[in-house]
N, C-alpha and C. Protein backbone atom coordinates (compact mmCIF):
# COMPACT_ATOMS: atom_id res chain seq x y z
N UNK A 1 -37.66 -1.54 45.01
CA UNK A 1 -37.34 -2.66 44.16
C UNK A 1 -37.59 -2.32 42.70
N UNK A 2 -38.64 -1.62 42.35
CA UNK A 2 -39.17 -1.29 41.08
C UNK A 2 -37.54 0.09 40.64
N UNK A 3 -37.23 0.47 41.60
CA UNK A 3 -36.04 1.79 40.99
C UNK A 3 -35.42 0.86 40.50
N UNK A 4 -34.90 -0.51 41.32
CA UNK A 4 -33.46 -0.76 41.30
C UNK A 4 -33.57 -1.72 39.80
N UNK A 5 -34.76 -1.95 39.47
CA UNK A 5 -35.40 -3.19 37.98
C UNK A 5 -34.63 -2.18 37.05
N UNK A 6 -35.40 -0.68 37.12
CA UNK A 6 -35.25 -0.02 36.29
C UNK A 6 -33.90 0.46 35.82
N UNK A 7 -32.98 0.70 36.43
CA UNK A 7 -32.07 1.26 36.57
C UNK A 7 -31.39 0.15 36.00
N UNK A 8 -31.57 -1.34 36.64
CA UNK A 8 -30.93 -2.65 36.02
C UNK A 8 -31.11 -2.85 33.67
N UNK A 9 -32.33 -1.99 34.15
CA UNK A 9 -32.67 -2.33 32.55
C UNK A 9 -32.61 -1.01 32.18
N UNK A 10 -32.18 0.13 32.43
CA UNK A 10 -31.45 0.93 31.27
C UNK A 10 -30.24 0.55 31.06
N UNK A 11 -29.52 -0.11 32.37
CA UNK A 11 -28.01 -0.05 32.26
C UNK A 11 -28.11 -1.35 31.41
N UNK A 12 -28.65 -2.43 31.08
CA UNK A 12 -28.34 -3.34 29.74
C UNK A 12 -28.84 -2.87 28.65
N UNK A 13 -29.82 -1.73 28.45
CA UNK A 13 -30.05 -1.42 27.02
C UNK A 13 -28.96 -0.16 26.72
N UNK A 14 -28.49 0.52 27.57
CA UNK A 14 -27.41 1.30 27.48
C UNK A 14 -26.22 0.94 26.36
N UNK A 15 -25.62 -0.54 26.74
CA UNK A 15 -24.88 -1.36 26.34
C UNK A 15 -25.19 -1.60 24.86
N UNK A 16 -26.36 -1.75 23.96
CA UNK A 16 -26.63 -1.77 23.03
C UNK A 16 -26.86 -0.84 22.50
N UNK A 17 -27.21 0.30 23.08
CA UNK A 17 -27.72 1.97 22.02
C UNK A 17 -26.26 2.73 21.73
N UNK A 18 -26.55 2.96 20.52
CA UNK A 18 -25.66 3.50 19.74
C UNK A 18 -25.08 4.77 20.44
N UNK A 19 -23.64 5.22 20.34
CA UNK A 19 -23.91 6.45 20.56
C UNK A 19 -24.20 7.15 20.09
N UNK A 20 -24.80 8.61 21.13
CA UNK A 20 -25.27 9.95 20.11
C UNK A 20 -23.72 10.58 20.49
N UNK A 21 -23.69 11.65 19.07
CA UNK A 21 -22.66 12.22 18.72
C UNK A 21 -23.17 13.88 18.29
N UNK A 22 -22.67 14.66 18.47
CA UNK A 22 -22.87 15.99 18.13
C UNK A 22 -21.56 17.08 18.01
N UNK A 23 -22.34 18.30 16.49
CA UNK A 23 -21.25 18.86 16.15
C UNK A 23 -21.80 20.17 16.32
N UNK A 24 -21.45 21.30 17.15
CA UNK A 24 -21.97 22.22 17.20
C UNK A 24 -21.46 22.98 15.74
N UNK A 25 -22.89 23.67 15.68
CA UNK A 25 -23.21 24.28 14.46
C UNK A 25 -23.42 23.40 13.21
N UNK A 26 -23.71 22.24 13.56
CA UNK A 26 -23.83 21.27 12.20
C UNK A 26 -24.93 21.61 11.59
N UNK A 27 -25.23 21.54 10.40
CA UNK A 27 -26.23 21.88 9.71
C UNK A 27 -26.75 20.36 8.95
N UNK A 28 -28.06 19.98 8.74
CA UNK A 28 -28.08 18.38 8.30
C UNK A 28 -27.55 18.60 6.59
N UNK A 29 -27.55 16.98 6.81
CA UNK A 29 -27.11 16.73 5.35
C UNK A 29 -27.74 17.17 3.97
N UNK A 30 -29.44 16.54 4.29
CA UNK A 30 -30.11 17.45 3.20
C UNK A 30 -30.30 18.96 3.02
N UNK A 31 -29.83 19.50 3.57
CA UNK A 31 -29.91 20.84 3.53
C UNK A 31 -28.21 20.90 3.00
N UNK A 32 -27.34 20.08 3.19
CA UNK A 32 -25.89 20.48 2.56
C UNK A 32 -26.09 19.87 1.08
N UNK A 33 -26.78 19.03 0.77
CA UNK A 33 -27.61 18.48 -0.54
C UNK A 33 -28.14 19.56 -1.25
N UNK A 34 -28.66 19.94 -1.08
CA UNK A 34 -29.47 20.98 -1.75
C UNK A 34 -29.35 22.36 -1.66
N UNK A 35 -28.00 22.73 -0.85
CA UNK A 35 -27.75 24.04 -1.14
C UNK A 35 -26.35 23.35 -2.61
N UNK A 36 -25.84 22.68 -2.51
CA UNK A 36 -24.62 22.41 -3.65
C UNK A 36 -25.59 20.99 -4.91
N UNK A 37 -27.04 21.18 -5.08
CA UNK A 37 -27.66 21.24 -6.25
C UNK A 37 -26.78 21.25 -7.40
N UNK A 38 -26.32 20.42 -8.56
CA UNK A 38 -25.75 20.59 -9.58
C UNK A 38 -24.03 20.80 -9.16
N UNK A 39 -23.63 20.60 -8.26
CA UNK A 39 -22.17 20.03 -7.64
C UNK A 39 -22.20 19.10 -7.16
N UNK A 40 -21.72 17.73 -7.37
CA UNK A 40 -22.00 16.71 -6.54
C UNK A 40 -20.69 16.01 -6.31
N UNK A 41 -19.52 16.72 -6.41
CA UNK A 41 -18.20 16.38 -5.72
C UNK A 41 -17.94 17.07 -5.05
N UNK A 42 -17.78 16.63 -3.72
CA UNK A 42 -17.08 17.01 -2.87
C UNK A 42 -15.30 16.86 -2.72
N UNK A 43 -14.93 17.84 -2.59
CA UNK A 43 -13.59 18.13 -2.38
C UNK A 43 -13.05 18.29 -1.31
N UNK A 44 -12.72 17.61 -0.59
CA UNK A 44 -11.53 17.58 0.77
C UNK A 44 -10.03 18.65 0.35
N UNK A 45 -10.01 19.34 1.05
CA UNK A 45 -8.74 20.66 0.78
C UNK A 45 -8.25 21.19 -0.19
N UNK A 46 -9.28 21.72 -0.99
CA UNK A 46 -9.37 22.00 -2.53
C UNK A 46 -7.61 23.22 -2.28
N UNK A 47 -7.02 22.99 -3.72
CA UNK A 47 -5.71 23.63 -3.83
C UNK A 47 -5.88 24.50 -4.75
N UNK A 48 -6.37 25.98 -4.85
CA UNK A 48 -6.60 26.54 -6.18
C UNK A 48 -5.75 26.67 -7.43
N UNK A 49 -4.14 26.49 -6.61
CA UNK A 49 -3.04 26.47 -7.74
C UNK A 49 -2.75 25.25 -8.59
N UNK A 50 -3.37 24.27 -7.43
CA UNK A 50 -2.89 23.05 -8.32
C UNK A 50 -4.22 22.06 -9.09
N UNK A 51 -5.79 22.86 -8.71
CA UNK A 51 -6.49 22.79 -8.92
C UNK A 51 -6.68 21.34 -8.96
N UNK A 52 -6.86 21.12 -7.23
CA UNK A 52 -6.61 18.94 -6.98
C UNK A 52 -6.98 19.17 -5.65
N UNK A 53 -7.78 18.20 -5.15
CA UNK A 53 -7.80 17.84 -3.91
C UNK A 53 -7.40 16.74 -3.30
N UNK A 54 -7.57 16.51 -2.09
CA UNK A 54 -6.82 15.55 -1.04
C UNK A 54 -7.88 14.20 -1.29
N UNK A 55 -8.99 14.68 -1.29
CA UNK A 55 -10.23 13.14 -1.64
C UNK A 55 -11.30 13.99 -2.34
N UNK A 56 -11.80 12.99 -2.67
CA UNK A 56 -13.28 13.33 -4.07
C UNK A 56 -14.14 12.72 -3.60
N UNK A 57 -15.48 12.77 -3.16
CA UNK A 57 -16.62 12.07 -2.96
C UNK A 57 -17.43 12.65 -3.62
N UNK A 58 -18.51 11.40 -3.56
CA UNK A 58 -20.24 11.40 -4.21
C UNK A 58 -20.71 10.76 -3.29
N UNK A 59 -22.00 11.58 -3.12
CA UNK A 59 -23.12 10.52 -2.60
C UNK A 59 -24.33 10.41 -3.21
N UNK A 60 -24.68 9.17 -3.02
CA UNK A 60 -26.20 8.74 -3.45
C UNK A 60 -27.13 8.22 -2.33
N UNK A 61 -28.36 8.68 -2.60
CA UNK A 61 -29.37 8.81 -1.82
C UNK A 61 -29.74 7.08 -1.68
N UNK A 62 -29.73 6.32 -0.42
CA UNK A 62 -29.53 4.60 -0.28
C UNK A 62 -31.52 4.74 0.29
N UNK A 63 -31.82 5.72 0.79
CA UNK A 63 -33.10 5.18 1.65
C UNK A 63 -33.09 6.51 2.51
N UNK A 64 -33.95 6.62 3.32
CA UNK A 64 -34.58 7.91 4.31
C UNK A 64 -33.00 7.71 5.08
N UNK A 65 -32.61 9.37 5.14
CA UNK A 65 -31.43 9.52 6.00
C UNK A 65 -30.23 8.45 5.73
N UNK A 66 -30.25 8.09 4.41
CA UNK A 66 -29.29 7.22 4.16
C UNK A 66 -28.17 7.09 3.29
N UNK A 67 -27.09 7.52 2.51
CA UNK A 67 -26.43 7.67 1.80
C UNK A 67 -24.98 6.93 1.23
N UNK A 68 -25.07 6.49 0.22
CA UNK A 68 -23.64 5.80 0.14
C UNK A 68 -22.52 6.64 -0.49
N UNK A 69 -21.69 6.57 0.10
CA UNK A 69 -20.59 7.59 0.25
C UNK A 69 -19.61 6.79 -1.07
N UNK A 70 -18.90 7.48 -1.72
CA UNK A 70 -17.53 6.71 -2.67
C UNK A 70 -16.67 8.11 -2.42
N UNK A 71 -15.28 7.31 -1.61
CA UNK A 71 -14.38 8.36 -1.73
C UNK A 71 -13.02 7.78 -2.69
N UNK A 72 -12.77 8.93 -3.33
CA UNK A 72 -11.06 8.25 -3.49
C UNK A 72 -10.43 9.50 -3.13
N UNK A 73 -9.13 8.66 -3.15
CA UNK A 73 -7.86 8.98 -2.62
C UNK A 73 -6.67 8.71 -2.64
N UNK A 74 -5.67 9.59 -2.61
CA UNK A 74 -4.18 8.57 -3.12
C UNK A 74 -3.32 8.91 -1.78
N UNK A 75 -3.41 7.89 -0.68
CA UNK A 75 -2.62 8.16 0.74
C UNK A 75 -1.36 8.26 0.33
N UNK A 76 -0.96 7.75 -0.75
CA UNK A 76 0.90 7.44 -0.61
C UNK A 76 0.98 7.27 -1.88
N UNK A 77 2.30 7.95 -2.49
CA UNK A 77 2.19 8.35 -3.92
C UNK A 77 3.23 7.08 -4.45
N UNK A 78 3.27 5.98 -3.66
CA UNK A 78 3.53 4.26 -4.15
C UNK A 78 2.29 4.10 -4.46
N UNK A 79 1.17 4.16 -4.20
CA UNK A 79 -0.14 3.39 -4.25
C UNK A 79 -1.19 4.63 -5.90
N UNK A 80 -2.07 3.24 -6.07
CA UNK A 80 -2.93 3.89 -7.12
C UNK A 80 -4.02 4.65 -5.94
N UNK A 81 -4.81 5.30 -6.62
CA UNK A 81 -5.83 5.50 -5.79
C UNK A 81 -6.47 4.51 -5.28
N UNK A 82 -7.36 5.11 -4.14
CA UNK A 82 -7.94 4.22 -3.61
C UNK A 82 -9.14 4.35 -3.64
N UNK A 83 -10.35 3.56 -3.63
CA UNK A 83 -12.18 4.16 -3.38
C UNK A 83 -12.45 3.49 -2.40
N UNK A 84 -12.84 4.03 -1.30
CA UNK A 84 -13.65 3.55 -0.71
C UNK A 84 -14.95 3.86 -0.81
N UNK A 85 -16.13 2.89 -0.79
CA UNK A 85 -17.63 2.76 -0.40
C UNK A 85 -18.45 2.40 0.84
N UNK A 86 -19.24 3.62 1.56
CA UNK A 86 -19.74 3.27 2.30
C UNK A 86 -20.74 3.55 2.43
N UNK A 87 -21.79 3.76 3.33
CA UNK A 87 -23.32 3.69 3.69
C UNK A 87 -22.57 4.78 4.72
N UNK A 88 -23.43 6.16 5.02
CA UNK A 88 -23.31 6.84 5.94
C UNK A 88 -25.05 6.93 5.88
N UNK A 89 -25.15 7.19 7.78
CA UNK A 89 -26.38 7.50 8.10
C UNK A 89 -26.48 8.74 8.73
N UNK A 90 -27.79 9.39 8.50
CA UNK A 90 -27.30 10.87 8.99
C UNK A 90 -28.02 10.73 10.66
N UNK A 91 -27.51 11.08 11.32
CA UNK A 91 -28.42 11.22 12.54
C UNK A 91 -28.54 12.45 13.14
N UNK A 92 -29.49 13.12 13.23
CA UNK A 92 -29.87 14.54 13.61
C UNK A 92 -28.94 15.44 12.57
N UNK A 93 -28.30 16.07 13.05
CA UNK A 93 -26.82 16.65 12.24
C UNK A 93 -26.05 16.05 11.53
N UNK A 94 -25.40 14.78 12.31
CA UNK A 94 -24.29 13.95 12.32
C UNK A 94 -24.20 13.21 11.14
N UNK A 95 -23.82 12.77 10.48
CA UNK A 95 -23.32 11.95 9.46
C UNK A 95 -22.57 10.25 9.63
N UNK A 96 -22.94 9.16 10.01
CA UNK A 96 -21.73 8.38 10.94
C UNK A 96 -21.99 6.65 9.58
N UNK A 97 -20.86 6.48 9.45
CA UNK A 97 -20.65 5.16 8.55
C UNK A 97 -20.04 3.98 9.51
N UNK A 98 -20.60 2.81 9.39
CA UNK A 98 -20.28 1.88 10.11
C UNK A 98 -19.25 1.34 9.14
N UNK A 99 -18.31 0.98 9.49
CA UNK A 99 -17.06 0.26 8.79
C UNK A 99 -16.96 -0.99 8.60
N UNK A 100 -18.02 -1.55 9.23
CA UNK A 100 -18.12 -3.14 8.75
C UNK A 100 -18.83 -3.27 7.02
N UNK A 101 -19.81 -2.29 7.16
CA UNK A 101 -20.12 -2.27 5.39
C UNK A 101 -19.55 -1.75 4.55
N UNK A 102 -18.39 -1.35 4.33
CA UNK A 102 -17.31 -1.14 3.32
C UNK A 102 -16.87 -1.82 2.51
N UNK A 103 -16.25 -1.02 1.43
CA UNK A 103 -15.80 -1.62 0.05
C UNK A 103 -14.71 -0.55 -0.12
N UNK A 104 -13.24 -1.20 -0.50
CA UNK A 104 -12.49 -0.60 -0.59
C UNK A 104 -11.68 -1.28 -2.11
N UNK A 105 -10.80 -0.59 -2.53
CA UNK A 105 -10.37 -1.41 -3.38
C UNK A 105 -9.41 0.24 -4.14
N UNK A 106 -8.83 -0.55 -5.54
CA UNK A 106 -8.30 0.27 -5.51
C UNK A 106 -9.14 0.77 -7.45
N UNK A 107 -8.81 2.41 -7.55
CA UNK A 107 -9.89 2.90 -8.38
C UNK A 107 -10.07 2.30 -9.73
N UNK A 108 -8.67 2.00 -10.45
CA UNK A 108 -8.10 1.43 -11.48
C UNK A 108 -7.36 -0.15 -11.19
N UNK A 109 -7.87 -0.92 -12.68
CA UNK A 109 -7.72 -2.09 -12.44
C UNK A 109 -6.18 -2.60 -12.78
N UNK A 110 -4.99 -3.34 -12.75
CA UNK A 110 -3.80 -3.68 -12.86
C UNK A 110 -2.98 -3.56 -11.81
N UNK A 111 -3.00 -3.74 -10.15
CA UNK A 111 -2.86 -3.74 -9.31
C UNK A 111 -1.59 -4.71 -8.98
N UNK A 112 -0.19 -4.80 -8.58
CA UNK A 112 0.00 -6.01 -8.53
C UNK A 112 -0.36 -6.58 -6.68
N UNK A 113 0.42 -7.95 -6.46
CA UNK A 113 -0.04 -8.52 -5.74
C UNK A 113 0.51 -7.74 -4.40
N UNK A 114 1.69 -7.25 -4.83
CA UNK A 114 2.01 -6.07 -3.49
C UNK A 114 0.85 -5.19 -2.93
N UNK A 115 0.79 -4.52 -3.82
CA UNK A 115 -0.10 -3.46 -3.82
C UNK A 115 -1.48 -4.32 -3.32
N UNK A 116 -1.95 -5.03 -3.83
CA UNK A 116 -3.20 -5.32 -3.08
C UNK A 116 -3.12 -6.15 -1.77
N UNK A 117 -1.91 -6.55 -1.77
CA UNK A 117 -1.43 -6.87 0.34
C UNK A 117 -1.20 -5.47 1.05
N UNK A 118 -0.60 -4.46 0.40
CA UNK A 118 -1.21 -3.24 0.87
C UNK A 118 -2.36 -3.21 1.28
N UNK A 119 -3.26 -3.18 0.53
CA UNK A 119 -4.81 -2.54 0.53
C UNK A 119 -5.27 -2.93 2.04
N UNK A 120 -4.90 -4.69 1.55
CA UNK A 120 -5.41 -5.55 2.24
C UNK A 120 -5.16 -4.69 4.04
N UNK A 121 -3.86 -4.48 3.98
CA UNK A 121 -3.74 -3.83 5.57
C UNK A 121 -4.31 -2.72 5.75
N UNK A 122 -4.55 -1.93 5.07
CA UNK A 122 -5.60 -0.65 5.36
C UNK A 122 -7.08 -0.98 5.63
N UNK A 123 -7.25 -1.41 4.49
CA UNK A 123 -8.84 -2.15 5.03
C UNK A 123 -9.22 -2.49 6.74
N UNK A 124 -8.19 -3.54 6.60
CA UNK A 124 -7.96 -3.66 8.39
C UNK A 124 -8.15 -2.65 9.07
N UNK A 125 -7.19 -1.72 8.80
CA UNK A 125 -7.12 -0.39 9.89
C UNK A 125 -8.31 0.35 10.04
N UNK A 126 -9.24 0.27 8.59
CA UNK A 126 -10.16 1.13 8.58
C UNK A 126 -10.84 0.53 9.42
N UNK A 127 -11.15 -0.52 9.04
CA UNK A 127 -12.48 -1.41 9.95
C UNK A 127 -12.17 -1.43 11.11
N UNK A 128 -11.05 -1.56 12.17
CA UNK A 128 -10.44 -1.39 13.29
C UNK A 128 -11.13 -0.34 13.89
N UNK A 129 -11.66 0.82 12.84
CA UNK A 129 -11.96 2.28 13.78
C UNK A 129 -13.68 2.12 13.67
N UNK A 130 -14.37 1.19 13.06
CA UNK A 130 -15.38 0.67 13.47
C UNK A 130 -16.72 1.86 13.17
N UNK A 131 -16.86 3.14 13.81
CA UNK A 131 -17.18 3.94 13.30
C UNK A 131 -16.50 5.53 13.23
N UNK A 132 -17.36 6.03 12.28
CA UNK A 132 -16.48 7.18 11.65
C UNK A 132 -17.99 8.41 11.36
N UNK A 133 -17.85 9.50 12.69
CA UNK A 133 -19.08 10.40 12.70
C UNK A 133 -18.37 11.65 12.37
N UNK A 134 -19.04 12.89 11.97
CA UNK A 134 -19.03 14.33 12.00
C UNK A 134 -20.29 14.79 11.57
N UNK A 135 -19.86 16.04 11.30
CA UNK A 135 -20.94 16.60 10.73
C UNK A 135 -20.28 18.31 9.65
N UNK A 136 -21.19 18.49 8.82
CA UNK A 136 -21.01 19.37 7.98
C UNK A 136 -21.69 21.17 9.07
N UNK A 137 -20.77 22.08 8.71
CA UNK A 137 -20.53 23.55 9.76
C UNK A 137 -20.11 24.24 8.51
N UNK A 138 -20.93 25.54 8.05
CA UNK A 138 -20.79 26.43 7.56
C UNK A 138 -19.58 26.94 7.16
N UNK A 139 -18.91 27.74 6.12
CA UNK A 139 -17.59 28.43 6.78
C UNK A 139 -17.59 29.41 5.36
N UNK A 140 -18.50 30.32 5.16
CA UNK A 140 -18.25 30.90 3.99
C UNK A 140 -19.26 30.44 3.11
N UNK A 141 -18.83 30.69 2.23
CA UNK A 141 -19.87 29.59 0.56
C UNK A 141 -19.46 28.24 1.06
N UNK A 142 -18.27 27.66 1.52
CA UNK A 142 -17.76 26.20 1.68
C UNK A 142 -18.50 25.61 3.07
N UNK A 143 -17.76 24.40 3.06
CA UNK A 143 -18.41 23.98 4.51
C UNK A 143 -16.99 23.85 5.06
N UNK A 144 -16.93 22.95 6.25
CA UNK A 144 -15.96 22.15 7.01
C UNK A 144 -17.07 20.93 7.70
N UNK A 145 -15.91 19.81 7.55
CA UNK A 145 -16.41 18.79 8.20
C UNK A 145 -15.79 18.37 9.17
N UNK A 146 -16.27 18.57 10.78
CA UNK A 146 -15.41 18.46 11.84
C UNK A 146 -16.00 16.78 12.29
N UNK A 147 -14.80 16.07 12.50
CA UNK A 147 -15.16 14.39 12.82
C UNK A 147 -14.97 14.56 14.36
N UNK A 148 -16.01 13.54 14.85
CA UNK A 148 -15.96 13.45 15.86
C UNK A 148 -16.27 12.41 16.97
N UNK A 149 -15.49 11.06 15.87
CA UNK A 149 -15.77 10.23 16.29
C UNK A 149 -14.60 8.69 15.75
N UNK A 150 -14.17 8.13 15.59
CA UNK A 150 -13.32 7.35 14.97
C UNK A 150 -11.55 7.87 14.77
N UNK A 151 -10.90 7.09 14.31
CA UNK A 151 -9.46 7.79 14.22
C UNK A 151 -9.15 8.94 13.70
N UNK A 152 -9.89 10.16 12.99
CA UNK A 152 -9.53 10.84 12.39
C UNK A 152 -9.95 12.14 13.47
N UNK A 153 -10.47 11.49 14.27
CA UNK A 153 -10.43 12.65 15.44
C UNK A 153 -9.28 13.11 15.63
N UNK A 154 -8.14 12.28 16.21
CA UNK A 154 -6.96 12.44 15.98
C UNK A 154 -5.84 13.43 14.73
N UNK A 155 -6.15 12.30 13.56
CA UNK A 155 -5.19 12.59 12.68
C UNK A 155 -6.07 14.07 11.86
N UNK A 156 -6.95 13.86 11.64
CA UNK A 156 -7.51 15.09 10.82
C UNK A 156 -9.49 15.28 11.43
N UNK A 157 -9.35 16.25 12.11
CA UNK A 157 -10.43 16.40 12.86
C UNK A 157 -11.19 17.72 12.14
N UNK A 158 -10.51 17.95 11.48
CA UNK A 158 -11.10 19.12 10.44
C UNK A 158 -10.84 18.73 9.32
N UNK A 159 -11.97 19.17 8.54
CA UNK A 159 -11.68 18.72 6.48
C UNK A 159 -12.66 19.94 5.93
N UNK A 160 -11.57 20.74 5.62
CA UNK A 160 -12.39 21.78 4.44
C UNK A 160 -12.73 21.23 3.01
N UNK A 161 -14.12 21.79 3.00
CA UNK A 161 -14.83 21.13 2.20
C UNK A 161 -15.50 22.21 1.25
N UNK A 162 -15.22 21.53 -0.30
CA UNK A 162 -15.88 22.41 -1.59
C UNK A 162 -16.79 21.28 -2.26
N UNK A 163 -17.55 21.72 -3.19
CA UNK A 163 -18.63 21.50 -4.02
C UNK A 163 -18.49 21.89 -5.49
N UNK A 164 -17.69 20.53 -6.38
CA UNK A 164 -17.77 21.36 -7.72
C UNK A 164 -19.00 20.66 -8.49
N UNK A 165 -19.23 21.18 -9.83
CA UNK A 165 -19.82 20.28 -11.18
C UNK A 165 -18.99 19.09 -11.51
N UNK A 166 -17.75 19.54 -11.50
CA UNK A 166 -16.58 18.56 -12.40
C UNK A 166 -16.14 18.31 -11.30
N UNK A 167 -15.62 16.93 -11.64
CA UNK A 167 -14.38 16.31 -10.70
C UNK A 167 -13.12 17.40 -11.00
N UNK A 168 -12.04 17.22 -9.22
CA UNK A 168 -10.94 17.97 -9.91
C UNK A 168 -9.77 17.04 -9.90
N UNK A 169 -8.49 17.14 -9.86
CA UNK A 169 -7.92 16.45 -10.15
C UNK A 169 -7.68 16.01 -8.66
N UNK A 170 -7.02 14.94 -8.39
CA UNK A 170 -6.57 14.05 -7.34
C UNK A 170 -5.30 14.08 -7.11
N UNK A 171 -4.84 14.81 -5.82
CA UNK A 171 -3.59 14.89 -5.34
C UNK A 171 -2.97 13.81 -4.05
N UNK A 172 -2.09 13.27 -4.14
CA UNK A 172 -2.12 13.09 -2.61
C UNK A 172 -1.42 13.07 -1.57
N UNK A 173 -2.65 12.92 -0.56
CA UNK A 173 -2.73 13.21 0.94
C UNK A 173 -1.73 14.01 1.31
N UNK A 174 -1.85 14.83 2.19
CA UNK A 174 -0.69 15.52 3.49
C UNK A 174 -0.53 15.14 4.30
């Protein structure tokens, strides 16, 4: 009787624990912090010719293992850029942002009302994928960030990743 309690009460706390997620060869975040010291943009598929990447992030340090992420990006060359803001938490390796605390919007202000009924449907989509994990893997001086968890498993499950001083310019998406 005491197995069958037990077994009853992992399988309802089951239901509430987060999942764990893992990236082989991930290396943690503070250690990807502090080897790119005095670079604090990150570059998603840096282009040396056209000297632009696909997205630009920063992060800032929110609390222990905690970070708020600002990316922009220009998905569709109708649209201004876009920023999104989020809270990523690092867990062991992993890196994972809940999509209910987001801020999206677009980078520059004069938007018309199209364009921000746009937004409006992406937002949706984002939050739809609820969460969004990887983790940062060596690859040279650079990293890669393999996701492994939310829609981009799919669409882009790899993101080569650089570290400048300066922002570079903003291209967009493929």
């Amino acid at each position: 009787m005491k197995c069958l309690s037990f077994v009853a009460a992992v399988a309802t706390l089951s239901g509430c624990m987060e999942p764990v997620y893992s990236v082989q060869g991930a290396i943690p975040f503070a250690q990807v912090l502090a080897e790119t010291e005095g670079r604090p943009y990150e570059c998603v598929d840096y282009e040396p010719s056209t000297n632009s990447c696909s997205s630009i992030s920063q992060f800032v340090t929110v609390g222990p293992n905690a970070f708020q992420l600002t990316t922009t990006s220009r998905p569709t060359p109708h649209l201004p850029a876009i920023e999104l803001t989020t809270v990523m938490r690092e867990r062991g390796a992993v890196m994972c942002s809940d999509r209910s605390n987001m801020d999206l919007r677009f980078a520059q202000a004069g938007a018309t009302f199209q364009m921000e009924a746009v937004l409006a449907q992406v937002e949706i989509a984002i939050a739809e994928d609820e969460q969004f994990c990887g983790g940062y893997v060596r690859a040279g001086d650079n990293y890669i960030f393999r996701v492994v968890s939310g829609a981009a498993t799919e669409t882009k499950p790899i993101q080569n990743i650089q570290f400048f001083a300066e922002p570079k310019r903003l291209r967009v998406e493929e």
